[in-house]
N, C-alpha and C. Protein backbone atom coordinates (compact mmCIF):
# COMPACT_ATOMS: atom_id res chain seq x y z
N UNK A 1 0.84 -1.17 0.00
CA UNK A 1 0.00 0.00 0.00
C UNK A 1 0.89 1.24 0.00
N UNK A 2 0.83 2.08 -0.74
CA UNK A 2 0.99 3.45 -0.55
C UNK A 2 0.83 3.98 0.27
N UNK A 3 1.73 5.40 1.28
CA UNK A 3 2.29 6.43 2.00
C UNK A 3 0.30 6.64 1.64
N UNK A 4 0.05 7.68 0.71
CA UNK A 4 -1.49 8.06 0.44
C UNK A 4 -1.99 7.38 0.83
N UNK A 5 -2.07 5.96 0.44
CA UNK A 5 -3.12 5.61 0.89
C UNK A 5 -3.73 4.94 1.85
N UNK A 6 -2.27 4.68 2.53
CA UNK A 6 -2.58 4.36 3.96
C UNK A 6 -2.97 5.48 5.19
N UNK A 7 -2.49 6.93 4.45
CA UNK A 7 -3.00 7.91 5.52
C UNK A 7 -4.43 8.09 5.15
N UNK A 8 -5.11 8.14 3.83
CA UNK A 8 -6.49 8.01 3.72
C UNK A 8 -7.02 7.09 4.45
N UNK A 9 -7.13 5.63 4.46
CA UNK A 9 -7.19 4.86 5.21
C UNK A 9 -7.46 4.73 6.57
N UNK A 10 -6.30 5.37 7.18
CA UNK A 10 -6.43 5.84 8.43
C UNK A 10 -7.40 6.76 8.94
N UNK A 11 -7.16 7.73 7.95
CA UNK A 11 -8.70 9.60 8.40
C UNK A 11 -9.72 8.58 8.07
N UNK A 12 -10.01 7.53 7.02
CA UNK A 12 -11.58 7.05 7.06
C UNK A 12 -11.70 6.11 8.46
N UNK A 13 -11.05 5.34 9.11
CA UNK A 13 -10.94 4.36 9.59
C UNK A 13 -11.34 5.20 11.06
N UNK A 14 -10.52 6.79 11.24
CA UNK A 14 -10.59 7.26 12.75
C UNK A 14 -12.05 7.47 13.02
N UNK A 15 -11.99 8.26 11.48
CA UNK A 15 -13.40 8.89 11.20
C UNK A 15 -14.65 7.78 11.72
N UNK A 16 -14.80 6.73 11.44
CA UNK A 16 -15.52 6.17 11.97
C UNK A 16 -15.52 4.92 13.10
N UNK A 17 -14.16 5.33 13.48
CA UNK A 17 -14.44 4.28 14.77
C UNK A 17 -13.73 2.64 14.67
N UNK A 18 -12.88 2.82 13.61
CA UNK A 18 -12.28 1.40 13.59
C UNK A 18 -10.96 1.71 12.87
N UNK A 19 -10.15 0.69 13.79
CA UNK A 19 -8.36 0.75 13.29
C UNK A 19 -8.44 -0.41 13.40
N UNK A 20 -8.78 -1.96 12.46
CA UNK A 20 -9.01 -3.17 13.02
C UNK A 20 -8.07 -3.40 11.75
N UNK A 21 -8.25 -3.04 10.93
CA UNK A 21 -7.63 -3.25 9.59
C UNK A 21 -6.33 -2.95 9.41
N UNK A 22 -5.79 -1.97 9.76
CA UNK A 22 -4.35 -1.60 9.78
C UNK A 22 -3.58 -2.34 10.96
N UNK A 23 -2.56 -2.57 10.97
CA UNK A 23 -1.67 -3.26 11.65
C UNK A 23 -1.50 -2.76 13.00
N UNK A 24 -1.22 -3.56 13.79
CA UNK A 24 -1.38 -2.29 15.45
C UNK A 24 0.33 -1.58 15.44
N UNK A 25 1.50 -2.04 14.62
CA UNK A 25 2.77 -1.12 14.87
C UNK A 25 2.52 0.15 13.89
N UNK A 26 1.70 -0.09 12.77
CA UNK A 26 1.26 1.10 12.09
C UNK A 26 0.31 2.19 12.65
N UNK A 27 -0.48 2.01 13.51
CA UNK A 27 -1.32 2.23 14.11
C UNK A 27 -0.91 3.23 15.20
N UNK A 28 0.24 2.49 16.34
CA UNK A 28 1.23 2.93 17.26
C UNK A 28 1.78 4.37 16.41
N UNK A 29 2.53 4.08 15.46
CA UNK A 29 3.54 4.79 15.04
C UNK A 29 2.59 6.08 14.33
N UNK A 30 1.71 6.11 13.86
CA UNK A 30 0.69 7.29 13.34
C UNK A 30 0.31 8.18 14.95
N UNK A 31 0.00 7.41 15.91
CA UNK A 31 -0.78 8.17 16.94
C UNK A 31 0.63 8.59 17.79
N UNK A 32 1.40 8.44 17.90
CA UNK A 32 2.45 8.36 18.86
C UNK A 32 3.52 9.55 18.41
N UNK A 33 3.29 10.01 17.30
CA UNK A 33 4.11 10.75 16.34
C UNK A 33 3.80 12.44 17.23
N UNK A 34 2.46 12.50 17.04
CA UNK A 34 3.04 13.88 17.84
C UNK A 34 2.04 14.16 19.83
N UNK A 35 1.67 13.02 19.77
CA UNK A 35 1.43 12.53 21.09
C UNK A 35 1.56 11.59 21.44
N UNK A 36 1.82 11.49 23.60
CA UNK A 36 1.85 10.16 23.76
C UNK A 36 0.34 9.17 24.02
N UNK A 37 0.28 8.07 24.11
CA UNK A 37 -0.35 7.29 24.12
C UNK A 37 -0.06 6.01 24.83
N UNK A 38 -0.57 5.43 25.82
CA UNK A 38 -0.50 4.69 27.02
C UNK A 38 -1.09 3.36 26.30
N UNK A 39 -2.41 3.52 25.43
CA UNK A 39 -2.97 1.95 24.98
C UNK A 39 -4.05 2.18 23.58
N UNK A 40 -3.75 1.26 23.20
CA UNK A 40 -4.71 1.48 21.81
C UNK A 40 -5.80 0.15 21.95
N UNK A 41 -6.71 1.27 21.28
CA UNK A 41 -7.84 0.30 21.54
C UNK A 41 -8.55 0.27 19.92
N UNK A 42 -8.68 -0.85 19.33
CA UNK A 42 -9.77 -0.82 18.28
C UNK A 42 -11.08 -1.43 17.99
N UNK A 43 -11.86 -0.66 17.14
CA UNK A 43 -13.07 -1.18 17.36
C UNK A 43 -13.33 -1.35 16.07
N UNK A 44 -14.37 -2.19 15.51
CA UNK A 44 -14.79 -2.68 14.26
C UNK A 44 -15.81 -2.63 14.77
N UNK A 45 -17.25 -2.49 13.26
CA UNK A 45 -18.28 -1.93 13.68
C UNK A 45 -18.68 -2.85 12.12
N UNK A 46 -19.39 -3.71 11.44
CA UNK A 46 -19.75 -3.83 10.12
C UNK A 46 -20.81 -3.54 9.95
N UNK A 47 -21.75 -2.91 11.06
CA UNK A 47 -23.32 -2.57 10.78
C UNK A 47 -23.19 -1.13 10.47
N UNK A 48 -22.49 -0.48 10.90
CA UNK A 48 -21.95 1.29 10.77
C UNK A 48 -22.22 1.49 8.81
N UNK A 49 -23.05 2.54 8.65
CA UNK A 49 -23.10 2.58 6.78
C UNK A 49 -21.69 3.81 6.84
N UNK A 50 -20.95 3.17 5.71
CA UNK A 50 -19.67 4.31 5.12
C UNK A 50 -20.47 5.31 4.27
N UNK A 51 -19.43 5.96 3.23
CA UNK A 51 -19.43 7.02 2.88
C UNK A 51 -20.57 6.97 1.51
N UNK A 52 -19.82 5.00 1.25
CA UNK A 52 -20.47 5.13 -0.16
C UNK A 52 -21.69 4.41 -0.27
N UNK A 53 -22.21 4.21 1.24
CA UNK A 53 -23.11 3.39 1.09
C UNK A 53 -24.65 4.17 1.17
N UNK A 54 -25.14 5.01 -0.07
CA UNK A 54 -26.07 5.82 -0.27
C UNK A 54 -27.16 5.79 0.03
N UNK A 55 -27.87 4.07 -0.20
CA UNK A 55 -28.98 3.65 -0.11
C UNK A 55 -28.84 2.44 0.96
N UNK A 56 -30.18 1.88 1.62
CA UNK A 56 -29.93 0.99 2.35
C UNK A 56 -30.03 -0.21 1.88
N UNK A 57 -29.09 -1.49 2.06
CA UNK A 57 -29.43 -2.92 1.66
C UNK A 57 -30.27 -3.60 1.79
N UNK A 58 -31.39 -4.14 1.16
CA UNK A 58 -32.43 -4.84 1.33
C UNK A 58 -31.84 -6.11 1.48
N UNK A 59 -32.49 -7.16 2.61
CA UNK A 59 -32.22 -7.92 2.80
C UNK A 59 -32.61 -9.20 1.69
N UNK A 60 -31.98 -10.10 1.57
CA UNK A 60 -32.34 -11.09 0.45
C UNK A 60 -33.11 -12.45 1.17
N UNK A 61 -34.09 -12.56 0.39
CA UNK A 61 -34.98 -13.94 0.87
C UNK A 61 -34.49 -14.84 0.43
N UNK A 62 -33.82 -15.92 1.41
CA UNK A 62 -33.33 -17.26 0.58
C UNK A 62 -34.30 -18.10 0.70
N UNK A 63 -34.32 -19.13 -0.09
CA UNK A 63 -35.51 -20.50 -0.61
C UNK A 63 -34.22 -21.68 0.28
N UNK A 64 -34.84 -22.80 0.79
CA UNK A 64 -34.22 -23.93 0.75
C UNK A 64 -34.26 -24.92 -0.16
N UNK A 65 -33.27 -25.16 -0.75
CA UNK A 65 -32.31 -25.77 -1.57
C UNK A 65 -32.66 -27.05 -1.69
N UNK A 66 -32.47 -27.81 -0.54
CA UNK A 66 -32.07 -29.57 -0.23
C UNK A 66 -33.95 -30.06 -0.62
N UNK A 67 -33.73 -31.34 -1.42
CA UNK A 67 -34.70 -31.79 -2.19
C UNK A 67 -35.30 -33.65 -1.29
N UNK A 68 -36.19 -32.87 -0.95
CA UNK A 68 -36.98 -33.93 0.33
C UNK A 68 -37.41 -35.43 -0.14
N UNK A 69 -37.82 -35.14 -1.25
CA UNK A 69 -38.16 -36.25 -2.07
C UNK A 69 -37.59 -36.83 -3.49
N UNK A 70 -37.55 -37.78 -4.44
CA UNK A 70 -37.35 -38.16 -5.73
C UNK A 70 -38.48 -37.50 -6.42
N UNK A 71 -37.59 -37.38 -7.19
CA UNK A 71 -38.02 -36.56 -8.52
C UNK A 71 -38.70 -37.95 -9.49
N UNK A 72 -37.55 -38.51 -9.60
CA UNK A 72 -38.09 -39.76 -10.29
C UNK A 72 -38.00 -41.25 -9.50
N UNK A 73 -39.21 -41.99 -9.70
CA UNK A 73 -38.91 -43.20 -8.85
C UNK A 73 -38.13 -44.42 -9.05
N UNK A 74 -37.51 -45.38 -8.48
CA UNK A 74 -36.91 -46.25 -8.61
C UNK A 74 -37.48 -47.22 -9.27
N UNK A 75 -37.00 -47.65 -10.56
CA UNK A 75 -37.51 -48.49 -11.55
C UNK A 75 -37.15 -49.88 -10.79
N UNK A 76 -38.39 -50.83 -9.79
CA UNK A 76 -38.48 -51.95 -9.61
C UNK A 76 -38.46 -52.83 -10.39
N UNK A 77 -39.19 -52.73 -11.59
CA UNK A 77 -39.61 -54.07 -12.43
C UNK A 77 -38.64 -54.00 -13.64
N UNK A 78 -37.92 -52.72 -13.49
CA UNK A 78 -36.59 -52.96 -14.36
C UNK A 78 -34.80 -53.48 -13.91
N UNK A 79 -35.34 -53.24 -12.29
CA UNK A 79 -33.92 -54.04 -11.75
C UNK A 79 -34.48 -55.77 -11.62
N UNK A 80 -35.57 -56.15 -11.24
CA UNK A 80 -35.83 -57.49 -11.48
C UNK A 80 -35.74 -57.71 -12.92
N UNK A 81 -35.64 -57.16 -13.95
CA UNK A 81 -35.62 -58.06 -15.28
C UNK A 81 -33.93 -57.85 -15.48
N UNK A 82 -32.91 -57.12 -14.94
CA UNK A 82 -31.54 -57.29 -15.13
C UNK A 82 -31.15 -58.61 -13.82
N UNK A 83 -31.75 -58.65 -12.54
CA UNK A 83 -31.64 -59.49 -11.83
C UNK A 83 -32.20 -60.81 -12.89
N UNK A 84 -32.77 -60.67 -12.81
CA UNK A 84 -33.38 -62.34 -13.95
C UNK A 84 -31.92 -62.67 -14.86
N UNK A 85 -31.97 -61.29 -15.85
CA UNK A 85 -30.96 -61.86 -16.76
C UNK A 85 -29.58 -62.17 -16.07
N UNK A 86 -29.50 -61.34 -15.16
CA UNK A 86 -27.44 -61.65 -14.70
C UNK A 86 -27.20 -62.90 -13.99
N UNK A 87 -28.61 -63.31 -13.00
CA UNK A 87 -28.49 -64.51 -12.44
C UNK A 87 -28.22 -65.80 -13.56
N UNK A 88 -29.60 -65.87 -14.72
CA UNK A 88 -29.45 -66.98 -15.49
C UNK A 88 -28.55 -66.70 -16.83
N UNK A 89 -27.87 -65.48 -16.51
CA UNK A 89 -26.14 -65.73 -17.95
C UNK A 89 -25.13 -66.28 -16.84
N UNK A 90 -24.96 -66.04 -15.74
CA UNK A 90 -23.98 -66.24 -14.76
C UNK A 90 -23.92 -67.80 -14.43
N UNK A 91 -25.18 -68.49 -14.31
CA UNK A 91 -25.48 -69.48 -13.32
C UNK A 91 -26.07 -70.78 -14.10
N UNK A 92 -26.28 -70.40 -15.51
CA UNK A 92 -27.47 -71.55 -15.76
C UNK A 92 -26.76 -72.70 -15.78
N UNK A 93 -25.46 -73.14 -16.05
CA UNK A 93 -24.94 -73.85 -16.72
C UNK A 93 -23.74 -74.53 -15.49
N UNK A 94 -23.85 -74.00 -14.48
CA UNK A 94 -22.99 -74.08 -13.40
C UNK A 94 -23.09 -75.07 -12.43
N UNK A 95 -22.13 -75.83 -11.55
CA UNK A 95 -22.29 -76.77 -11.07
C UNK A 95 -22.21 -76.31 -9.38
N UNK A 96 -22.57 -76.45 -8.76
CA UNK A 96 -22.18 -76.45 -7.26
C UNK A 96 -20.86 -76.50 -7.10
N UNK A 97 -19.76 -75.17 -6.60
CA UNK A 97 -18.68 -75.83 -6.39
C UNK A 97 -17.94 -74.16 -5.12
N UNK A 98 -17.86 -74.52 -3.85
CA UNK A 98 -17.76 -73.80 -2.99
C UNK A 98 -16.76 -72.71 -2.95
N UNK A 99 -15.69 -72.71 -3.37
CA UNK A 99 -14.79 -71.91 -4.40
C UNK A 99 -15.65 -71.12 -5.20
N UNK A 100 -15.61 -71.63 -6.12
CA UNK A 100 -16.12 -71.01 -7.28
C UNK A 100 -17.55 -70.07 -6.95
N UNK A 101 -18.30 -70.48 -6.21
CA UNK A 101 -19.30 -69.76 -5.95
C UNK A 101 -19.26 -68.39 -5.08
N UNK A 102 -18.33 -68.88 -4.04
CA UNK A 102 -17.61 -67.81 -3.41
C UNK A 102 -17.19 -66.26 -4.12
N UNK A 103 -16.44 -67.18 -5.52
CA UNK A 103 -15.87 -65.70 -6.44
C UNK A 103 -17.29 -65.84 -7.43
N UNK A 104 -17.87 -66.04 -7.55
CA UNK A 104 -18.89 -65.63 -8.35
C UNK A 104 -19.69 -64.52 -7.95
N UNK A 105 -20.22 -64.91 -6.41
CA UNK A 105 -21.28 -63.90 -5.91
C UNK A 105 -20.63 -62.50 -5.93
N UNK A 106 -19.44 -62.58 -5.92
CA UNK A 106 -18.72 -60.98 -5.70
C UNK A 106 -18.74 -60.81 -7.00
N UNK A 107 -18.06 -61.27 -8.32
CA UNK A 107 -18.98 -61.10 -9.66
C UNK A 107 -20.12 -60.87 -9.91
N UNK A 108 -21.03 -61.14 -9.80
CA UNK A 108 -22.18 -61.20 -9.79
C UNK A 108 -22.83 -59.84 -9.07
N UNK A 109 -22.51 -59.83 -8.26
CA UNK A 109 -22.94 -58.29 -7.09
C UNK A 109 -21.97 -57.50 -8.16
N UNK A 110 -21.41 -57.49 -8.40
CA UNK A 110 -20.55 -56.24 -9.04
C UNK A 110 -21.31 -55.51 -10.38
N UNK A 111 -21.60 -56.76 -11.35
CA UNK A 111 -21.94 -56.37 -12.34
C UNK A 111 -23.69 -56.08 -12.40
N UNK A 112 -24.25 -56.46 -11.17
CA UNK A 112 -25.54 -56.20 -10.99
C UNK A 112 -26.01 -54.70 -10.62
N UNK A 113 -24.61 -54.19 -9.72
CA UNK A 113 -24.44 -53.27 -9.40
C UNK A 113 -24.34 -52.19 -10.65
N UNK A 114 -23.64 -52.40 -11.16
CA UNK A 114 -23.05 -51.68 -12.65
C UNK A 114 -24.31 -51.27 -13.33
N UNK A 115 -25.19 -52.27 -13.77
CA UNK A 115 -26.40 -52.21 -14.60
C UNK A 115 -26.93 -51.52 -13.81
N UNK A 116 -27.13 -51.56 -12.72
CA UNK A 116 -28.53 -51.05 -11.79
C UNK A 116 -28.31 -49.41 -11.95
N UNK A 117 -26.82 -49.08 -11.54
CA UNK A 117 -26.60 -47.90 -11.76
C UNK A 117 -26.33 -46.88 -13.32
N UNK A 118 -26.04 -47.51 -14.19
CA UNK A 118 -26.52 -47.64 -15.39
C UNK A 118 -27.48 -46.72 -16.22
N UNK A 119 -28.80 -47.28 -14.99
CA UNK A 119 -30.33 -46.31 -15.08
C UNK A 119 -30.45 -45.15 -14.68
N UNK A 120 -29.03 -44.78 -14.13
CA UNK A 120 -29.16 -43.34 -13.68
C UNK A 120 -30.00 -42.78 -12.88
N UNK A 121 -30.40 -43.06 -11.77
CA UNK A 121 -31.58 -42.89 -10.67
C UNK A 121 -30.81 -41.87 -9.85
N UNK A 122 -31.05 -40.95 -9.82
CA UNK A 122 -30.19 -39.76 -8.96
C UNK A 122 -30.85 -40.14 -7.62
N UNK A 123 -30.06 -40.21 -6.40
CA UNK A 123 -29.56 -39.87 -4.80
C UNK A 123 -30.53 -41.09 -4.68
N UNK A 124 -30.34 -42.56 -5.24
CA UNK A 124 -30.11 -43.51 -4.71
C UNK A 124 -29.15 -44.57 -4.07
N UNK A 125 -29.20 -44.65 -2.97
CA UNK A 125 -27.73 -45.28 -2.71
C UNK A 125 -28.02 -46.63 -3.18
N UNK A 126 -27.16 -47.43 -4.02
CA UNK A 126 -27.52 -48.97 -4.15
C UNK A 126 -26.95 -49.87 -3.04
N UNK A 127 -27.78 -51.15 -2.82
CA UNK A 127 -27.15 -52.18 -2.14
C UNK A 127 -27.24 -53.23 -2.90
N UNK A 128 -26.34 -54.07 -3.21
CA UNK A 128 -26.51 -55.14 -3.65
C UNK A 128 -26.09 -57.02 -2.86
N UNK A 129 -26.92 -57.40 -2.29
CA UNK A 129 -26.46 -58.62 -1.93
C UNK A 129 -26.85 -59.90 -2.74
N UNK A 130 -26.01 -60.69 -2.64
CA UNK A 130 -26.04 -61.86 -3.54
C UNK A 130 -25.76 -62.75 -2.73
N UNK A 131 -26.42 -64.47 -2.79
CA UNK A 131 -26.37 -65.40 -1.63
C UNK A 131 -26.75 -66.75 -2.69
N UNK A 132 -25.32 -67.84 -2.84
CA UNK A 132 -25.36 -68.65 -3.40
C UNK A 132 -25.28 -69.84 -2.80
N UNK A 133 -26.35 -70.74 -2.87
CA UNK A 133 -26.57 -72.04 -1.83
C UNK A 133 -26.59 -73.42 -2.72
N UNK A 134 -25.81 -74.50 -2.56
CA UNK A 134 -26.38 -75.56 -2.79
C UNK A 134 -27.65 -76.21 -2.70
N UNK A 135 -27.85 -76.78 -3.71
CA UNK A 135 -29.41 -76.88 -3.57
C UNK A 135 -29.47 -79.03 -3.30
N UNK A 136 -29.94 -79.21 -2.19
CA UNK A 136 -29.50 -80.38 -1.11
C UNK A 136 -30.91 -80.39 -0.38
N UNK A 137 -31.96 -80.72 -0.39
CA UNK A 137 -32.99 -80.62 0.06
C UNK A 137 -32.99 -80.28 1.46
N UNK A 138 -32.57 -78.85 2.21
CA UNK A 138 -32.69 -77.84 2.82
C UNK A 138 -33.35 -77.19 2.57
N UNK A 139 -33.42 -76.35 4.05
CA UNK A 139 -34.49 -74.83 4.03
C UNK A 139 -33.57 -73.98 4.73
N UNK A 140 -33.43 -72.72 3.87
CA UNK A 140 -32.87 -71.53 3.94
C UNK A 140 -33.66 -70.43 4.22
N UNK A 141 -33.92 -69.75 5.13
CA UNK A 141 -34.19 -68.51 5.70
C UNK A 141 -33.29 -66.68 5.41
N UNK A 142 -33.00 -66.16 4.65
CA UNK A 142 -32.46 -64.89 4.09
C UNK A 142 -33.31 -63.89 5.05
N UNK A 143 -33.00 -62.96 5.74
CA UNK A 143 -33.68 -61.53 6.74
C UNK A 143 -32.53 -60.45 6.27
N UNK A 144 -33.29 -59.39 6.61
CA UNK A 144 -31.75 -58.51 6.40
C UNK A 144 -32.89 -56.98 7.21
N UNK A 145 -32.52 -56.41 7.90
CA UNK A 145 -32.71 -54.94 8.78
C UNK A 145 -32.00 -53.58 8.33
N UNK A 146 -33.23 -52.68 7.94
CA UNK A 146 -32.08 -51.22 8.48
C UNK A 146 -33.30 -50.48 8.01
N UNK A 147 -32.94 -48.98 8.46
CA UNK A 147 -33.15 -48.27 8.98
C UNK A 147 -34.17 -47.88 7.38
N UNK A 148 -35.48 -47.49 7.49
CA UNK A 148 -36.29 -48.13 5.95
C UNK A 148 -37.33 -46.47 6.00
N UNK A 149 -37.40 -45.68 5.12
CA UNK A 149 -38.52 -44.94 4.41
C UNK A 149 -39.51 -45.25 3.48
N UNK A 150 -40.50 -45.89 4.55
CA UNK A 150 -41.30 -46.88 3.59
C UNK A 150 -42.25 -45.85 1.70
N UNK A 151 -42.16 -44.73 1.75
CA UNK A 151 -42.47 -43.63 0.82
C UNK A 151 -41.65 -43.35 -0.28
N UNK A 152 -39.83 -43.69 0.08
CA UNK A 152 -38.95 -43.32 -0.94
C UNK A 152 -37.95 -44.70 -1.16
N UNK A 153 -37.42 -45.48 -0.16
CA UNK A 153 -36.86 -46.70 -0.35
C UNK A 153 -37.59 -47.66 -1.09
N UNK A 154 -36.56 -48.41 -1.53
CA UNK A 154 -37.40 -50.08 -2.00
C UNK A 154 -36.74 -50.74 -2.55
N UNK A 155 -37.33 -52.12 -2.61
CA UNK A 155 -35.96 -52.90 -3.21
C UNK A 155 -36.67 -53.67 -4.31
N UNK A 156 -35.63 -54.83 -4.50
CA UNK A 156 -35.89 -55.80 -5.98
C UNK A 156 -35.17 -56.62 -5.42
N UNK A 157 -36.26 -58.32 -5.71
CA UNK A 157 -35.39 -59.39 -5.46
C UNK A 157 -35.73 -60.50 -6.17
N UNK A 158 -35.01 -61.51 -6.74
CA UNK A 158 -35.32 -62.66 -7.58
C UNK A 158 -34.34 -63.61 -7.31
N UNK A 159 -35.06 -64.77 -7.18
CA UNK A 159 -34.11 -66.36 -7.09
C UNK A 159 -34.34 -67.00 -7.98
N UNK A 160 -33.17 -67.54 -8.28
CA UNK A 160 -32.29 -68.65 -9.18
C UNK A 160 -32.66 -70.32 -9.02
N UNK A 161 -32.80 -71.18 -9.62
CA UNK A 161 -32.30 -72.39 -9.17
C UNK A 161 -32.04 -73.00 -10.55
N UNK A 162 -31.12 -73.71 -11.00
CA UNK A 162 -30.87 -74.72 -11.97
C UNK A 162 -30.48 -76.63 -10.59
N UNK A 163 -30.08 -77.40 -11.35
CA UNK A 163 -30.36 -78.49 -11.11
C UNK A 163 -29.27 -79.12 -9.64
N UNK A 164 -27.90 -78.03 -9.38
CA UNK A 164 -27.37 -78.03 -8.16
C UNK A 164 -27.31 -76.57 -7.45
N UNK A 165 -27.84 -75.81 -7.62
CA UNK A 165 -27.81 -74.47 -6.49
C UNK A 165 -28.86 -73.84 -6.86
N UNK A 166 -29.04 -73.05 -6.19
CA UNK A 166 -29.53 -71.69 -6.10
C UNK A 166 -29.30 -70.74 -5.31
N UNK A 167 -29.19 -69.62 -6.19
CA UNK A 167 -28.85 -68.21 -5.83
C UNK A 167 -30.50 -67.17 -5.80
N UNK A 168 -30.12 -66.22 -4.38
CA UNK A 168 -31.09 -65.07 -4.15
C UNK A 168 -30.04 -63.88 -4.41
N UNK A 169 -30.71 -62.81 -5.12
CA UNK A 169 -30.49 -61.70 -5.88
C UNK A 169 -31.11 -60.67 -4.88
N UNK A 170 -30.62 -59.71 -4.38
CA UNK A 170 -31.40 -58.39 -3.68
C UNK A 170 -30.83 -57.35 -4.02
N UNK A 171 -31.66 -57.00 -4.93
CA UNK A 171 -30.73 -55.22 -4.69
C UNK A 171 -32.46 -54.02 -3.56
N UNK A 172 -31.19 -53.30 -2.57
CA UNK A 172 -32.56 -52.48 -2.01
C UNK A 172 -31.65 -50.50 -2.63
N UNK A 173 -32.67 -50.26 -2.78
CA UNK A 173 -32.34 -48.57 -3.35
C UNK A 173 -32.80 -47.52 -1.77
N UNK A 174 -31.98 -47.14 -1.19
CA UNK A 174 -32.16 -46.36 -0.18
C UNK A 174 -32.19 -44.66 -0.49
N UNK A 175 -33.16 -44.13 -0.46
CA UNK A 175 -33.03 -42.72 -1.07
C UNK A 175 -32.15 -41.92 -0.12
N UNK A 176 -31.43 -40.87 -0.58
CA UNK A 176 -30.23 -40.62 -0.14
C UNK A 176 -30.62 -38.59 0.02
N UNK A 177 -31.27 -38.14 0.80
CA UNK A 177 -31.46 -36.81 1.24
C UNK A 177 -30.28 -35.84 0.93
């Protein structure tokens, strides 16, 4: 800054009541020059109107922003017809084998995942679980919990069976605020 324009600075700054802006050894050294001075005190004021402030500021009405609901809904009967297809390209032809099924379901969840998101469903979070069982004349029980907006959540689910396993498919869409 400039000699000028730091002494302007200063006459506006006394003028109304604030030295907050200038440095306090600059400050010292202006007041001290042809009197003494024991303590400096400054004050800042941002409600105070300056020189150039002619008219008064109208305050601005803000709107809230954040979007409560979907715009568009979660296409159910189009993640069950990619669940249909990924289960029986993945599985039809497949034998029971505990390995292999292991790395499948994480295949399988991946690329189910992929498609689902695909559809472009804005501020859905996806879940995808996949659960591959030998099929051994057992009974299997699948539950799963959380925290549910029965108005904007929802899910999609379809099971598999060929002649040694079957696989359950879930994807749930959690709307995302």
């Amino acid at each position: 800054m400039s000699d000028l324009a730091k002494e302007k600075t200063t006459r506006l700054l006394k003028k109304r009541g604030s030295m907050s802006s200038l440095g306090s050894h600059e400050v010292k050294a202006r007041e001290t020059v042809g009197k003494t001075k024991d303590s400096i005190s400054t004050v800042s004021c941002i409600d105070e109107r300056g020189h150039h402030d002619d008219n008064a500021r109208t305050a601005v009405q803000m709107e809230n922003t954040y979007q409560l609901g979907p715009y568009k809904r979660f296409p159910v009967l189009a993640v069950r017809d990619i669940l249909k297809d990924v289960l029986a390209s993945y599985l039809q032809e497949e034998k029971y084998d505990a390995e292999l099924c292991r790395q499948m379901t994480k295949t399988i969840s991946e690329v189910i995942k992929a498609r689902v998101k695909d559809l472009m469903v804005p501020r859905y979070k996806i879940i995808v679980l996949v659960t591959i069982g030998q099929l051994c004349d057992q009974n299997m029980r699948i539950s799963s919990r959380c925290l549910w907006d029965a108005s904007n959540d929802t899910f999609s689910s379809h099971t598999f069976k060929n002649s040694s396993l079957f696989a359950v498919a879930n994807v749930y869409a959690v709307y995302f605020e």
